[in-house]
PDB file of N, CA and C in Angstrom:
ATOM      1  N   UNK A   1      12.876 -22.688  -3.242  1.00  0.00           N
ATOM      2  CA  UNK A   1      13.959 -22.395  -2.332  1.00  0.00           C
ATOM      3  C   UNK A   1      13.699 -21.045  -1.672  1.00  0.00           C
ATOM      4  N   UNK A   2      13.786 -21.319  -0.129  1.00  0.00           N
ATOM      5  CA  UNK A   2      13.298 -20.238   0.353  1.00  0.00           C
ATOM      6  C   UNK A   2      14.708 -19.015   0.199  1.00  0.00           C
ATOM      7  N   UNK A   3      14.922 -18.160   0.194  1.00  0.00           N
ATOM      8  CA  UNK A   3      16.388 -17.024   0.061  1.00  0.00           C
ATOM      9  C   UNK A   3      16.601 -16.408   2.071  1.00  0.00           C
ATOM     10  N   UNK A   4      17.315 -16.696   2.211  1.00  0.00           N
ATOM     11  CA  UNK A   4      17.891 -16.297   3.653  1.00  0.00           C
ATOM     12  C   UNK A   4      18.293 -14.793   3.622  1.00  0.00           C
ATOM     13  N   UNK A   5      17.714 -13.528   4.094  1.00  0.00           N
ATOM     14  CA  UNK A   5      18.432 -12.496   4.539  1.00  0.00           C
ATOM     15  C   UNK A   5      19.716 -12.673   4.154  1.00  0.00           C
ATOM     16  N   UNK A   6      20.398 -13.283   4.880  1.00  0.00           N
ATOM     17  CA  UNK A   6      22.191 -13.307   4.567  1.00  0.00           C
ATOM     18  C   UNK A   6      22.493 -13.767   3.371  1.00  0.00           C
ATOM     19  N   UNK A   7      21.279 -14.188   2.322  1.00  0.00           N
ATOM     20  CA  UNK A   7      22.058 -14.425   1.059  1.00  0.00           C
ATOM     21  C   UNK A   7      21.859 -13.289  -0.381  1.00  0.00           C
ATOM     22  N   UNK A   8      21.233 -12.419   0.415  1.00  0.00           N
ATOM     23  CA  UNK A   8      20.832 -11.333  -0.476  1.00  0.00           C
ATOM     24  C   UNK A   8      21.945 -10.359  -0.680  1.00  0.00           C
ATOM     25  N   UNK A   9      22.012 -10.257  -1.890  1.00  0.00           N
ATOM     26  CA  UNK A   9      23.424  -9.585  -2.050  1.00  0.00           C
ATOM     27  C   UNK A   9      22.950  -8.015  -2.385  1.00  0.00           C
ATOM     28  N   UNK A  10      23.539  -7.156  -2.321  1.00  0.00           N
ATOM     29  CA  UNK A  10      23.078  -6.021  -2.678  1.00  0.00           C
ATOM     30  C   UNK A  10      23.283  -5.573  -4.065  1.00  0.00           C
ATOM     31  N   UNK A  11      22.391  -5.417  -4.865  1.00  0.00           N
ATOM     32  CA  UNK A  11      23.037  -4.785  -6.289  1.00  0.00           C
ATOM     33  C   UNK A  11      23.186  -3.327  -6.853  1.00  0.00           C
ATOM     34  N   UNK A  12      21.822  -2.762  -5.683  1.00  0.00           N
ATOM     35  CA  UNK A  12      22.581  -1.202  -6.298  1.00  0.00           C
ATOM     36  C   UNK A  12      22.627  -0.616  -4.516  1.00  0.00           C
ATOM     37  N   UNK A  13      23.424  -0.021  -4.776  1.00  0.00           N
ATOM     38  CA  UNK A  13      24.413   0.519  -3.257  1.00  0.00           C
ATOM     39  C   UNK A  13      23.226   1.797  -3.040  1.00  0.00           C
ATOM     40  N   UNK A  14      21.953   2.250  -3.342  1.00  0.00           N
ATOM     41  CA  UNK A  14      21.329   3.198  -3.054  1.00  0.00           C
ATOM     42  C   UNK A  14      19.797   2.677  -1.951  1.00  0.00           C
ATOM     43  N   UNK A  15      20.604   0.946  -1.887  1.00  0.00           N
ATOM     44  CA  UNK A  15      19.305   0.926  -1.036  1.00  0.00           C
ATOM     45  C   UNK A  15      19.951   0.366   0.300  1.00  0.00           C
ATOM     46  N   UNK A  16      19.349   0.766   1.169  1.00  0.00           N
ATOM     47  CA  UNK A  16      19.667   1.523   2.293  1.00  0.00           C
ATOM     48  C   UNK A  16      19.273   0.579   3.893  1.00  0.00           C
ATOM     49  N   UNK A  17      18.401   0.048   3.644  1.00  0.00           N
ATOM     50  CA  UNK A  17      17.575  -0.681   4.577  1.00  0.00           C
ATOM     51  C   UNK A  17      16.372  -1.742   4.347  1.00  0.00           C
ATOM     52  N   UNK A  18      16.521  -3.087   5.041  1.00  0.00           N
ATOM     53  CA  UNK A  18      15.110  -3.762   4.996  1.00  0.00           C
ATOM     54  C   UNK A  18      14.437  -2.956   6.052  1.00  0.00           C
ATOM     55  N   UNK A  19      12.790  -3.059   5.482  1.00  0.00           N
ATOM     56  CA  UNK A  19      11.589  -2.886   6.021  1.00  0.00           C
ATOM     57  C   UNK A  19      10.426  -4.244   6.210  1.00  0.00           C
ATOM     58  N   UNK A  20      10.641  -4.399   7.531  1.00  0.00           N
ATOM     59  CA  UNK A  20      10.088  -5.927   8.181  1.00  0.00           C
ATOM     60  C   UNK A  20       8.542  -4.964   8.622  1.00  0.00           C
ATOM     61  N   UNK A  21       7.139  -5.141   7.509  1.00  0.00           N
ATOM     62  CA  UNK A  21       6.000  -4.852   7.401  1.00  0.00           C
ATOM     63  C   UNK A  21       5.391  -4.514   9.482  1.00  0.00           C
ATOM     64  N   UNK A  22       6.050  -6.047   9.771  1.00  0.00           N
ATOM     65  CA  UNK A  22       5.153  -6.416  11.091  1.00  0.00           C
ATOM     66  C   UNK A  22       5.889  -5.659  11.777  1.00  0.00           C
ATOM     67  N   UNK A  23       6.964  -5.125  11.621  1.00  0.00           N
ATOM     68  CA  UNK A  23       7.515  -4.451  12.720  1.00  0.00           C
ATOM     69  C   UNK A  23       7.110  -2.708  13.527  1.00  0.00           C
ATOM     70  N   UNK A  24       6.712  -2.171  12.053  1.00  0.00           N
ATOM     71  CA  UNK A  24       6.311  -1.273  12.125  1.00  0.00           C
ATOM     72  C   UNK A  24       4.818  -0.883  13.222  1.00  0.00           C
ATOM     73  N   UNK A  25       5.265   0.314  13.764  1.00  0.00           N
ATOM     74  CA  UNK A  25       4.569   0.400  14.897  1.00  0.00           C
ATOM     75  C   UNK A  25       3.136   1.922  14.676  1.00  0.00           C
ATOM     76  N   UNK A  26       4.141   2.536  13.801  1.00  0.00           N
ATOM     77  CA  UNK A  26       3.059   3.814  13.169  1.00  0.00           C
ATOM     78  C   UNK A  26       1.789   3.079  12.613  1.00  0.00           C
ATOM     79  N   UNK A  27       1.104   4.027  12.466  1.00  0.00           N
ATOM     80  CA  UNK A  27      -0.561   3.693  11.635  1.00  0.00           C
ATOM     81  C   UNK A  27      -0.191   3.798   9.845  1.00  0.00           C
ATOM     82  N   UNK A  28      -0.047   4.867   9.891  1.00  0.00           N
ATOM     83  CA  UNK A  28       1.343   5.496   8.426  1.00  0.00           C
ATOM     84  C   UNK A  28       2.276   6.023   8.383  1.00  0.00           C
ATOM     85  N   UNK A  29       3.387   5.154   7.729  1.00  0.00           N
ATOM     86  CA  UNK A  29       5.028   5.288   7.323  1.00  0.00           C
ATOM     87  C   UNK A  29       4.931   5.484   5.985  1.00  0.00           C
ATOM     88  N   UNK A  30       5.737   6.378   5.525  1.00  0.00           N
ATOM     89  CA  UNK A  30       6.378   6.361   3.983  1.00  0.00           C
ATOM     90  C   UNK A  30       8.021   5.434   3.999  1.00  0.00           C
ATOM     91  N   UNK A  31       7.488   4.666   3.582  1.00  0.00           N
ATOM     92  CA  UNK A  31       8.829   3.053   3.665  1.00  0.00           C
ATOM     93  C   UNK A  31       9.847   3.495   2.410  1.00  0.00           C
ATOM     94  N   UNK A  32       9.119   3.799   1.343  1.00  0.00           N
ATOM     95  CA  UNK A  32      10.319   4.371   0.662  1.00  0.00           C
ATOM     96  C   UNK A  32       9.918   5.670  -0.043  1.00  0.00           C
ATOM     97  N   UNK A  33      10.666   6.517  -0.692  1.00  0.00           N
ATOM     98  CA  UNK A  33       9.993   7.767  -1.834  1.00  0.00           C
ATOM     99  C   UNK A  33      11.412   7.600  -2.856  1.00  0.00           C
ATOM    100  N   UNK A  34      11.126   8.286  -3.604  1.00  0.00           N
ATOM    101  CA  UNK A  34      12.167   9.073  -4.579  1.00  0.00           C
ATOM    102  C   UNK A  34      11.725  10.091  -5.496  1.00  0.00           C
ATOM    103  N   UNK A  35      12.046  10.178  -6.714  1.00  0.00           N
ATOM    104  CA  UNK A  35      11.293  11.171  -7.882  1.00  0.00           C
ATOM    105  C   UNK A  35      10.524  10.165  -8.853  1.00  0.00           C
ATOM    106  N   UNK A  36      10.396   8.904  -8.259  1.00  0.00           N
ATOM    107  CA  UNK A  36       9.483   8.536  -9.426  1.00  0.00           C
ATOM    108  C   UNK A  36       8.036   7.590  -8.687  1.00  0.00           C
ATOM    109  N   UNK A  37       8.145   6.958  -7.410  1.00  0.00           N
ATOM    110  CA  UNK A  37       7.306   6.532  -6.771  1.00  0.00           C
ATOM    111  C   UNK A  37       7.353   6.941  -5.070  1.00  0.00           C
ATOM    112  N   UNK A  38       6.081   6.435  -4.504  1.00  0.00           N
ATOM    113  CA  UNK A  38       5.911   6.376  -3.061  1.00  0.00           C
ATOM    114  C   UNK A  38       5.547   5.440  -2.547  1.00  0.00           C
ATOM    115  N   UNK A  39       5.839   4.734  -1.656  1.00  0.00           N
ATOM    116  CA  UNK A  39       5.445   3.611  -1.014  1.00  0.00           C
ATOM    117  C   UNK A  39       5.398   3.743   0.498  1.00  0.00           C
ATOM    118  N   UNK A  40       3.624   3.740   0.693  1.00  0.00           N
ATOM    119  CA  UNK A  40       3.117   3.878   2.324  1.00  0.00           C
ATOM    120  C   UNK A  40       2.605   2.472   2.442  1.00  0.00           C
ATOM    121  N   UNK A  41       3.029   2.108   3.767  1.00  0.00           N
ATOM    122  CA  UNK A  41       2.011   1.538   4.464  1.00  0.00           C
ATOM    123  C   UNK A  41       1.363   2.448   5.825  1.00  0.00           C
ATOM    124  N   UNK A  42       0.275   1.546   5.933  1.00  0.00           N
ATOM    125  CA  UNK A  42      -1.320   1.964   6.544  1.00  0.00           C
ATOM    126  C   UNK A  42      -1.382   0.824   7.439  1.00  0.00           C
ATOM    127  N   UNK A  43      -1.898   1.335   8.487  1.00  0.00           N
ATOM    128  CA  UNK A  43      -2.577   0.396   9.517  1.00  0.00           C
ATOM    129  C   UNK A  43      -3.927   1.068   9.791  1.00  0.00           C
ATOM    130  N   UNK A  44      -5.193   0.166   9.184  1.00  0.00           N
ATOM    131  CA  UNK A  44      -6.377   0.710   9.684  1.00  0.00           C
ATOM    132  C   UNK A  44      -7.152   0.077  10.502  1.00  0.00           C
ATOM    133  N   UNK A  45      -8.062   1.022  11.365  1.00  0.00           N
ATOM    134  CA  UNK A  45      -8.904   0.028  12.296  1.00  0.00           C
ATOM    135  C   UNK A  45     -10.129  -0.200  11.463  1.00  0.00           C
ATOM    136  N   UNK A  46     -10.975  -0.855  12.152  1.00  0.00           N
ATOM    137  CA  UNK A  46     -12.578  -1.303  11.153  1.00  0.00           C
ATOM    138  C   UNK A  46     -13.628  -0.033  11.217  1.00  0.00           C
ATOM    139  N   UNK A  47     -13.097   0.073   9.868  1.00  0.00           N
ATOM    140  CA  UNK A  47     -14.261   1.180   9.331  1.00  0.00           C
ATOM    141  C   UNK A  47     -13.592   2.885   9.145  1.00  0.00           C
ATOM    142  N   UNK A  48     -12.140   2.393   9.423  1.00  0.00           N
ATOM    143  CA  UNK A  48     -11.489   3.748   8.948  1.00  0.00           C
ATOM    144  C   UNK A  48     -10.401   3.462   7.682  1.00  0.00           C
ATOM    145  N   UNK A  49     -10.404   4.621   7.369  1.00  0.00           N
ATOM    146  CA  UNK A  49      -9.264   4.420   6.278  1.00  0.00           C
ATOM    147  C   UNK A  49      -9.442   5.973   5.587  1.00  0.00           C
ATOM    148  N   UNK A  50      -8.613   5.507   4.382  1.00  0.00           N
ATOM    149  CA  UNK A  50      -8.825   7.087   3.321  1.00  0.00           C
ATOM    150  C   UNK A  50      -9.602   7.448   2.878  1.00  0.00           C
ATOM    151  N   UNK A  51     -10.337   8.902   3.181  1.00  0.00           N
ATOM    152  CA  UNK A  51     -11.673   9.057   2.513  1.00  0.00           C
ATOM    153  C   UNK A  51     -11.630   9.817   0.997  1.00  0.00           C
ATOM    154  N   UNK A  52     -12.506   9.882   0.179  1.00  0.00           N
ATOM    155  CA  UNK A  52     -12.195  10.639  -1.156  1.00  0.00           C
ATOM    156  C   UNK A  52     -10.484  11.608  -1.168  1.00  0.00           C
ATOM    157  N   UNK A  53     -10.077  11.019  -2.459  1.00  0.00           N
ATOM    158  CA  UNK A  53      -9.155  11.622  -2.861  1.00  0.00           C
ATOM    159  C   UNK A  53      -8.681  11.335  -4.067  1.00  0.00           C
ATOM    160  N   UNK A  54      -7.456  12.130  -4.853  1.00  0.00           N
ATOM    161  CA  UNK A  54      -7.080  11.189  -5.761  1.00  0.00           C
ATOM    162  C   UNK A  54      -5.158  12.119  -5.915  1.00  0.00           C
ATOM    163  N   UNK A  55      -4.565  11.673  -6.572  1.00  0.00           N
ATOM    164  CA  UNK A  55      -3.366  11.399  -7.055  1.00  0.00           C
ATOM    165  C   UNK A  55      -3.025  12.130  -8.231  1.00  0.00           C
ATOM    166  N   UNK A  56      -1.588  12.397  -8.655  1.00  0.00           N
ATOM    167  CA  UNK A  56      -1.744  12.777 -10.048  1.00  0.00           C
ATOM    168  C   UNK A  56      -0.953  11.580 -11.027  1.00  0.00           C
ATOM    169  N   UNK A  57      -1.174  10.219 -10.140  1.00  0.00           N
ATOM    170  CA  UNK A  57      -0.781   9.331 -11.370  1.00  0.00           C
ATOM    171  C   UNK A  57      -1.687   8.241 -11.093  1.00  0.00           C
ATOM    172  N   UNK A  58      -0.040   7.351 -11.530  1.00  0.00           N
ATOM    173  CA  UNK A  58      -1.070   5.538 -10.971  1.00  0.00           C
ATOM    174  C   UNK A  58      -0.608   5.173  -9.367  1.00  0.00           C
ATOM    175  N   UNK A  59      -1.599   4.198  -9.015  1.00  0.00           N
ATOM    176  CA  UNK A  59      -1.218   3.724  -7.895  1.00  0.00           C
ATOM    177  C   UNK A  59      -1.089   1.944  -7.449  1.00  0.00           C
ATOM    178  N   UNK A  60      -0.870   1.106  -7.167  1.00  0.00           N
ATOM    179  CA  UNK A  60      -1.383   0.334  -6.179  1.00  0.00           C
ATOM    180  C   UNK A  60      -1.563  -0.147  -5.352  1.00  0.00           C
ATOM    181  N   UNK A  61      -2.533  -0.970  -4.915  1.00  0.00           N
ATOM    182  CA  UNK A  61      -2.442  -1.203  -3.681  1.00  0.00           C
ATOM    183  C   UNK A  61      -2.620  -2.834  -3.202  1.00  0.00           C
ATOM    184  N   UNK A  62      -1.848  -3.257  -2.123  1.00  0.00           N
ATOM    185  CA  UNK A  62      -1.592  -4.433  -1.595  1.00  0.00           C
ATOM    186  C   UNK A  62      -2.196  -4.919  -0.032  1.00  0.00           C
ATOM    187  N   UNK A  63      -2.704  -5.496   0.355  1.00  0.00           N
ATOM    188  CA  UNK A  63      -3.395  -5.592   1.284  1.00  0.00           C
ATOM    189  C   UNK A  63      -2.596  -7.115   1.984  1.00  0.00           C
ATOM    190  N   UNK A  64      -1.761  -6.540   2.751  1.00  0.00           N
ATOM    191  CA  UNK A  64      -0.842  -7.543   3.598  1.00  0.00           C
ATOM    192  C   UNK A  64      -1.965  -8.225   4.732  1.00  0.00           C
ATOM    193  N   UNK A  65      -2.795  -7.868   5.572  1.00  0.00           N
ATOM    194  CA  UNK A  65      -3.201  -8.060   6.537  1.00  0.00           C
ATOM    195  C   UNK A  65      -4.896  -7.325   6.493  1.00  0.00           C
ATOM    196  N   UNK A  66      -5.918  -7.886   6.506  1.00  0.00           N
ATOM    197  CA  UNK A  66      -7.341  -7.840   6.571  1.00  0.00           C
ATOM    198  C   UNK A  66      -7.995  -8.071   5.543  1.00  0.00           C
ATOM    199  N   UNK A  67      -9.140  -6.905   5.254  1.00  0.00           N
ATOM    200  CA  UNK A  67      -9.818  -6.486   4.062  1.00  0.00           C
ATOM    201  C   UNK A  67     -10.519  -5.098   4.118  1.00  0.00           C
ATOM    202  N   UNK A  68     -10.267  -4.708   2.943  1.00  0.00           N
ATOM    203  CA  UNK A  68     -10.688  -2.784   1.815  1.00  0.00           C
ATOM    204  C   UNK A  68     -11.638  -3.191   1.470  1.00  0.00           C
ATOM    205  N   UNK A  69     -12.025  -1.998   1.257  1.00  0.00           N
ATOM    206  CA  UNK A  69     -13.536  -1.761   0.165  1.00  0.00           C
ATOM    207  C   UNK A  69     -12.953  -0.481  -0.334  1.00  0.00           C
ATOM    208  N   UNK A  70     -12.670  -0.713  -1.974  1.00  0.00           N
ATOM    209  CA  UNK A  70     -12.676   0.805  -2.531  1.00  0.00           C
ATOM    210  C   UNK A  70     -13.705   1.234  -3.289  1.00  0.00           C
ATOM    211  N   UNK A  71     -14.096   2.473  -3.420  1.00  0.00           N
ATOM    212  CA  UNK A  71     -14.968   2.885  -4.158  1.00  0.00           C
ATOM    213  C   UNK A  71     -14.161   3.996  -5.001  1.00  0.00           C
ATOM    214  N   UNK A  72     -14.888   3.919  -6.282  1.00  0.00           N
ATOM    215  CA  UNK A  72     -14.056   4.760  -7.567  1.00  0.00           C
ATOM    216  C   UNK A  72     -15.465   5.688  -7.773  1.00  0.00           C
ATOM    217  N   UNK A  73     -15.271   7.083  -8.252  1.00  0.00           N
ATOM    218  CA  UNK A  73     -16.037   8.230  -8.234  1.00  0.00           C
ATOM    219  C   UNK A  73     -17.124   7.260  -9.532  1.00  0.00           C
ATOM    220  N   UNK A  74     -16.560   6.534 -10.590  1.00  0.00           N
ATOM    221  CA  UNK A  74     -17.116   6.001 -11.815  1.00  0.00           C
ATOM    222  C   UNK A  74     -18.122   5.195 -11.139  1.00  0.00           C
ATOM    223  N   UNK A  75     -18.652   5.052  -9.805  1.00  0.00           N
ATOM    224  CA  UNK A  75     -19.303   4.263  -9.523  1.00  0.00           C
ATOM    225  C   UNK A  75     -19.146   2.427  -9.165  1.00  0.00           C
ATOM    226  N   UNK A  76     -17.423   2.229  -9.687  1.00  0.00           N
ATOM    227  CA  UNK A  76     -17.167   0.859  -9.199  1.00  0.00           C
ATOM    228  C   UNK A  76     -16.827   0.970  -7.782  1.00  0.00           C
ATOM    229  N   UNK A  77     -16.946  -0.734  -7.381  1.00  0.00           N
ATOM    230  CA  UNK A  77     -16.696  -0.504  -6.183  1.00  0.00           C
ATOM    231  C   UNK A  77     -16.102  -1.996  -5.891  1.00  0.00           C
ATOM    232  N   UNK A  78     -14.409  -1.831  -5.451  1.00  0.00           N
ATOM    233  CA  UNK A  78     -14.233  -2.889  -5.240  1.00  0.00           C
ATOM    234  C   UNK A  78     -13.888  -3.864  -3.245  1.00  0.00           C
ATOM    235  N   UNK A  79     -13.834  -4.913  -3.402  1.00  0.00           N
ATOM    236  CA  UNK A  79     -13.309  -5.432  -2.212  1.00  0.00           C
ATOM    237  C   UNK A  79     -11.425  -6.260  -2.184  1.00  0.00           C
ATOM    238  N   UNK A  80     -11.147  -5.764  -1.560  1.00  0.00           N
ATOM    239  CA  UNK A  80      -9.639  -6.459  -1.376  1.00  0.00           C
ATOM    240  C   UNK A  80      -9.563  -6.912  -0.193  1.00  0.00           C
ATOM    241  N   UNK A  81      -8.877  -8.719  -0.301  1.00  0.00           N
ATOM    242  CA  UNK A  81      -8.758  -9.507   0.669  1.00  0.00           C
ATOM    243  C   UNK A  81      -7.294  -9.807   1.326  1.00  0.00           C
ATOM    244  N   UNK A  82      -6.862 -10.125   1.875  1.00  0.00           N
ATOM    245  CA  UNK A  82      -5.655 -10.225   2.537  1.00  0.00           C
ATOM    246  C   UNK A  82      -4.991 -10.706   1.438  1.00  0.00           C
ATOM    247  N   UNK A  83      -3.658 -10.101   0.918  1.00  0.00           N
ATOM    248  CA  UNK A  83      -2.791 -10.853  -0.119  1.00  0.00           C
ATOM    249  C   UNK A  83      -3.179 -10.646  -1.635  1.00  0.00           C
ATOM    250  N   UNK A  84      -4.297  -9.404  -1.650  1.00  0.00           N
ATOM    251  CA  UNK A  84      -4.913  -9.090  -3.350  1.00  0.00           C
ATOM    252  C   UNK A  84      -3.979  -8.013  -3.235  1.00  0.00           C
ATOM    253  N   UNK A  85      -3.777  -7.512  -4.365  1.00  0.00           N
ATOM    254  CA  UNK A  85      -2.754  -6.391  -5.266  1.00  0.00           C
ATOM    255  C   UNK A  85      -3.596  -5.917  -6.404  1.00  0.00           C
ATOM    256  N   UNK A  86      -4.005  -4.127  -6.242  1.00  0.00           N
ATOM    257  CA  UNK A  86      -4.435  -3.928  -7.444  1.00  0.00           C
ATOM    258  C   UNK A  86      -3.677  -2.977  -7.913  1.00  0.00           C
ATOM    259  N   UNK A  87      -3.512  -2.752  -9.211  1.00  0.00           N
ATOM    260  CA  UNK A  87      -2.779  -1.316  -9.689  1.00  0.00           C
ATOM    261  C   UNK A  87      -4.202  -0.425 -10.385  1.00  0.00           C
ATOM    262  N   UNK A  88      -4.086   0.458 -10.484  1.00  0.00           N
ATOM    263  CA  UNK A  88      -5.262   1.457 -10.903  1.00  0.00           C
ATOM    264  C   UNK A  88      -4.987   3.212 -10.954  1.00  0.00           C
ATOM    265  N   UNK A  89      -5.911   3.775 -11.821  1.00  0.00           N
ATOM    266  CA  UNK A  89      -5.552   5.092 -11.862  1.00  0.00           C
ATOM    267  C   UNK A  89      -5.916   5.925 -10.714  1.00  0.00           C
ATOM    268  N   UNK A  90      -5.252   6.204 -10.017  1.00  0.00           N
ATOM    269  CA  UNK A  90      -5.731   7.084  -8.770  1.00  0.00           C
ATOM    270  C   UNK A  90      -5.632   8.336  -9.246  1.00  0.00           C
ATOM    271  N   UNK A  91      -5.902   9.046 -10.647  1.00  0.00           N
ATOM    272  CA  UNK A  91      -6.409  10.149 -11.110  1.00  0.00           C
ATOM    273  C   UNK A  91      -7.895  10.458 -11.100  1.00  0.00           C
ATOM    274  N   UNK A  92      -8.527   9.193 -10.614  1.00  0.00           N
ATOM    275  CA  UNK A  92      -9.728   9.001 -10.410  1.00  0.00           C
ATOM    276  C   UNK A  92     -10.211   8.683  -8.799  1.00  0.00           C
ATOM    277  N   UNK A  93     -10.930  10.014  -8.324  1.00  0.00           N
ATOM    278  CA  UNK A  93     -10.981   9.794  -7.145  1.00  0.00           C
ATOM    279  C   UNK A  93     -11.609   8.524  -6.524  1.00  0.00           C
ATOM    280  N   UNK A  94     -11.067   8.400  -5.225  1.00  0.00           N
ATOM    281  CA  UNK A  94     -11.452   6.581  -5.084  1.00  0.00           C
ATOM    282  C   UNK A  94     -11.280   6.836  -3.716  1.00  0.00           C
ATOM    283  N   UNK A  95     -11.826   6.221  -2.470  1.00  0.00           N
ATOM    284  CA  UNK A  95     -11.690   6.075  -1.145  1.00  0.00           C
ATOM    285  C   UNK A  95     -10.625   4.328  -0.893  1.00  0.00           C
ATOM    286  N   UNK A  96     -10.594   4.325   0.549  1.00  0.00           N
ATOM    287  CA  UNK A  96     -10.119   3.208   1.200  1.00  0.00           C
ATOM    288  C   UNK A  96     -10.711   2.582   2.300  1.00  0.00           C
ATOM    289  N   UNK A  97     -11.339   2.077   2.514  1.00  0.00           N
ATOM    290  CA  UNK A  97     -12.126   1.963   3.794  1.00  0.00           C
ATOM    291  C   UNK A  97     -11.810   0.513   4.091  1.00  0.00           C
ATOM    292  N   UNK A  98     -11.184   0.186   5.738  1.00  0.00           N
ATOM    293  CA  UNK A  98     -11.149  -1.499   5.925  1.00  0.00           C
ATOM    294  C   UNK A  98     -12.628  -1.512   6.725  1.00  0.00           C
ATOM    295  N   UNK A  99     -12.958  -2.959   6.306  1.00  0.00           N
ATOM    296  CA  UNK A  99     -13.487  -3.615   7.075  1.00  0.00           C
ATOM    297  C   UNK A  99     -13.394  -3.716   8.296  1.00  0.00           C
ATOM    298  N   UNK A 100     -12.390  -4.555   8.046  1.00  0.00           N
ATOM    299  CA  UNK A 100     -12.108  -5.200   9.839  1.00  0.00           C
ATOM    300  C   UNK A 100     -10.100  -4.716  10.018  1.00  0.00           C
ATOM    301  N   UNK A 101     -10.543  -4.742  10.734  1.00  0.00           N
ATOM    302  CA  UNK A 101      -8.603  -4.211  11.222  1.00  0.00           C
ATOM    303  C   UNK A 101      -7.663  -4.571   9.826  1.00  0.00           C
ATOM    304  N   UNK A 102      -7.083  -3.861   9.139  1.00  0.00           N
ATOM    305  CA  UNK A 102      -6.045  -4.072   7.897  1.00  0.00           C
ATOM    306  C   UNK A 102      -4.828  -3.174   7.780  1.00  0.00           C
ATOM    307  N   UNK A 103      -4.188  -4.006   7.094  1.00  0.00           N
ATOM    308  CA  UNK A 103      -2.574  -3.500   6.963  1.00  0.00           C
ATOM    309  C   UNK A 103      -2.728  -3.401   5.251  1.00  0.00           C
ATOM    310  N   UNK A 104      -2.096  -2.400   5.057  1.00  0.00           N
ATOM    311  CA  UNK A 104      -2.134  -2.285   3.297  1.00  0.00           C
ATOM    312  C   UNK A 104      -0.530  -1.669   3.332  1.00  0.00           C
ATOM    313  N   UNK A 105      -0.105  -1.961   1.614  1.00  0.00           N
ATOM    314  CA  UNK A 105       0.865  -0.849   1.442  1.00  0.00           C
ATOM    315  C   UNK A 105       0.327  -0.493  -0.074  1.00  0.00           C
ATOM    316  N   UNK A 106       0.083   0.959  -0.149  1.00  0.00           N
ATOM    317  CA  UNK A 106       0.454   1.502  -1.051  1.00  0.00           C
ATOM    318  C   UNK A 106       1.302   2.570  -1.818  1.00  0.00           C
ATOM    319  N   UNK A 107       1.347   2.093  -3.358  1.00  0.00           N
ATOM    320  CA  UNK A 107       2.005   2.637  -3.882  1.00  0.00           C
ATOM    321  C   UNK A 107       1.759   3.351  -4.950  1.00  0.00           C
ATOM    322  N   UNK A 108       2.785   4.743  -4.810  1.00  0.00           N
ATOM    323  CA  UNK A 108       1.906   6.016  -5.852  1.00  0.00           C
ATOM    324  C   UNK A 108       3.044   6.321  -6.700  1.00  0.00           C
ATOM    325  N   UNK A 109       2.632   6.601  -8.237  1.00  0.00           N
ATOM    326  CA  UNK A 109       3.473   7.005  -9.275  1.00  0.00           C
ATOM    327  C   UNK A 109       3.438   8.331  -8.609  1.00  0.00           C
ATOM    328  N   UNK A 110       4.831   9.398  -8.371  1.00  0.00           N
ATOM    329  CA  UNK A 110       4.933  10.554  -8.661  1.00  0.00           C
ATOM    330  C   UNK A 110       5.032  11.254 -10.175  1.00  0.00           C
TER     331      UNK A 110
END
């Protein structure tokens, strides 16, 4: 059963707004924050994205639209396809790089 917008009821009164992914027109938005997580989405073109960095927690990441290549300082190196979700320690520096044109959202433990 698909759920209709109009049947979503609200349960805690601190959230504020839907965020419709496709609508968004920035490259990067912070869609939500608080004191315990962050949630960006990214619009990248082919062959750009985040270069070395890292975090002081966990992160993951969701790939709505293309495909990533991450690389982890440990020498792994992964690929994410349209609709993969990874969670991972982003205490460990790691890049983002799309392929071909991609939409990601990620998300960071504060």
């Amino acid at each position: 059963m698909k759920l209709e917008r109009k049947e979503v009821k609200v349960i805690n009164k601190n959230v504020s707004k839907f965020i419709n992914i496709d609508k968004i027109k920035e490259s990067k938005k912070i869609i939500s924050s608080n004191g315990k997580f962050k949630a960006i989405y990214f619009s990248f073109e082919e062959n750009k994205g985040l270069p070395n960095h890292v975090h002081n927690g966990y992160a993951s990441i969701f790939v709505y639209e293309g495909n990533v290549k991450m690389e982890f300082e440990t020498g792994e190196k992964i690929e994410l396809n349209k609709g993969d979700f990874m969670p991972f320690d982003a205490r460990i520096k790691h890049n983002v790089i799309a392929t071909i044109k991609s939409k990601v959202l990620v998300t960071i433990s504060e």
